[in-house]
Protein backbone atom coordinates (compact mmCIF):
# COMPACT_ATOMS: atom_id res chain seq x y z
CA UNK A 1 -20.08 -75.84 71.03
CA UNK A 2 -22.62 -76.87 73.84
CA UNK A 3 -25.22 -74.65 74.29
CA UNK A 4 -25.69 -72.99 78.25
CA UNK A 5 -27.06 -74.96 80.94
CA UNK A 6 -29.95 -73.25 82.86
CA UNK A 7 -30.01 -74.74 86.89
CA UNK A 8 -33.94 -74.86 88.58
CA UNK A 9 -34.58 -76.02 91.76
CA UNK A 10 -38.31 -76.99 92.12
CA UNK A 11 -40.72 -78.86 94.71
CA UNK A 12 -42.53 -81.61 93.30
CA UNK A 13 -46.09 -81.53 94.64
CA UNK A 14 -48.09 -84.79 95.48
CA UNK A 15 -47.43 -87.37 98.67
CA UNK A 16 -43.57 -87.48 98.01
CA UNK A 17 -43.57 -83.80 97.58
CA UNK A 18 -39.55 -84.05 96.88
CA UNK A 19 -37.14 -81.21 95.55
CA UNK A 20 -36.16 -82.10 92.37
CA UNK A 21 -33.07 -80.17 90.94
CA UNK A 22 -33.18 -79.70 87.35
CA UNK A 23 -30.39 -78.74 84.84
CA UNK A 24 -32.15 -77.33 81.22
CA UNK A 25 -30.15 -76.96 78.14
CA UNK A 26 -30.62 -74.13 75.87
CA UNK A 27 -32.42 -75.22 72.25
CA UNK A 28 -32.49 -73.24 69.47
CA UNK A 29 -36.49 -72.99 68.62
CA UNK A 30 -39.10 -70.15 68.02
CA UNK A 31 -41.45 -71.70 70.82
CA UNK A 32 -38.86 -73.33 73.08
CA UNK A 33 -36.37 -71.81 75.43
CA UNK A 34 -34.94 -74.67 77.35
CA UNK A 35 -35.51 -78.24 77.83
CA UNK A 36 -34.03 -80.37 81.17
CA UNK A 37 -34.88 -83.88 82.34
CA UNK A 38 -34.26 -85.92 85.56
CA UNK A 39 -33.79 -89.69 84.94
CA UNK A 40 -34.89 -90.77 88.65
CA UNK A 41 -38.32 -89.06 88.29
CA UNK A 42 -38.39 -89.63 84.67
CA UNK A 43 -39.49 -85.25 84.60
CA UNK A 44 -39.07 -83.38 81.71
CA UNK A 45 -38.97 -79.60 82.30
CA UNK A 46 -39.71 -77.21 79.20
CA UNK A 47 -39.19 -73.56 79.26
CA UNK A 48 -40.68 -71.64 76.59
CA UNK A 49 -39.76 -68.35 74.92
CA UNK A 50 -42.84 -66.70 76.97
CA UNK A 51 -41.47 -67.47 79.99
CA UNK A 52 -43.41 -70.05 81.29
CA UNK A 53 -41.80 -73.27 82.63
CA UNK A 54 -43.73 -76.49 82.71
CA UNK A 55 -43.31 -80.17 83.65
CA UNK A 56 -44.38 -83.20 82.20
CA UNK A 57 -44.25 -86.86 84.23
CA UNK A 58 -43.31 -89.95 84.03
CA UNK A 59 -41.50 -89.23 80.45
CA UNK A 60 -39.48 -92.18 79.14
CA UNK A 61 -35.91 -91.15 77.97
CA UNK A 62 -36.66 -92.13 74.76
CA UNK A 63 -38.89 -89.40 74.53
CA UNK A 64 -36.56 -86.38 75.86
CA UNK A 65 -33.88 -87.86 73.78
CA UNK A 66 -35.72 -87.49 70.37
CA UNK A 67 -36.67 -84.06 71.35
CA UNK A 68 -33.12 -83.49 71.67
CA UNK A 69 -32.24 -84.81 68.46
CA UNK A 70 -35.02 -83.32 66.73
CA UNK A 71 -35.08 -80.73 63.68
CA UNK A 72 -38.25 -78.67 65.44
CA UNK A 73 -38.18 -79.09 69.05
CA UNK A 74 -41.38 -77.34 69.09
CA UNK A 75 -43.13 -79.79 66.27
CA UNK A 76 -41.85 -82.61 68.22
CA UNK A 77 -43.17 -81.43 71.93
CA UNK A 78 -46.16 -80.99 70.47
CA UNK A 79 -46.66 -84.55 68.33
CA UNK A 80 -44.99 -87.00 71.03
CA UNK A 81 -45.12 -84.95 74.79
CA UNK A 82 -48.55 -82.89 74.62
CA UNK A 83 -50.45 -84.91 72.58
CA UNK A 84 -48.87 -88.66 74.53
CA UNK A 85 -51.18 -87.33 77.11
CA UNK A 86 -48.68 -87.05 79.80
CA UNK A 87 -49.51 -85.46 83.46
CA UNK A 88 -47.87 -81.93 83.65
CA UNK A 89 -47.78 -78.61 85.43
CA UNK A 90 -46.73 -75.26 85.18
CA UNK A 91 -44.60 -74.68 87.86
CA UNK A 92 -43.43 -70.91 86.46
């Protein structure tokens, strides 16, 4: 069974300040609510179980796939999103 969708509609900040609209799946993870990502803008958008939404730029695919596929979403944020150094913002 596919776990829910979650639909966000957010304004990107900066010169092209354009509305990106952002579809998150529901994970199953201690730390990690929902996780969505927009190809075009290569975004990644992570919701956590506190509440708080953030996202992360300029994310390959690669990257949002294998924390897809991964055993500990949370273990894997942390190892290959936070720690690759990647711009970010909360935006909730």
């Amino acid at each position: 069974r596919t776990p829910p969708f979650l639909h966000s509609v957010r304004r990107l900040g900066g010169p092209s300040n354009v509305e990106l609209v952002m579809d998150r799946q529901c994970v199953t993870s201690s730390n990690l609510a929902s996780v969505g990502y927009e190809n075009k803008s290569q975004t990644l958008e992570v919701e956590f179980t506190s509440g708080a939404v953030y996202q992360y730029y300029d994310v390959p695919v690669d990257v949002y796939e294998g924390l897809m596929r991964a055993a500990s979403h949370g273990q894997y944020l942390n190892a290959h999103v936070k720690k690759g150094g990647y711009r970010y913002k909360q935006v909730r």
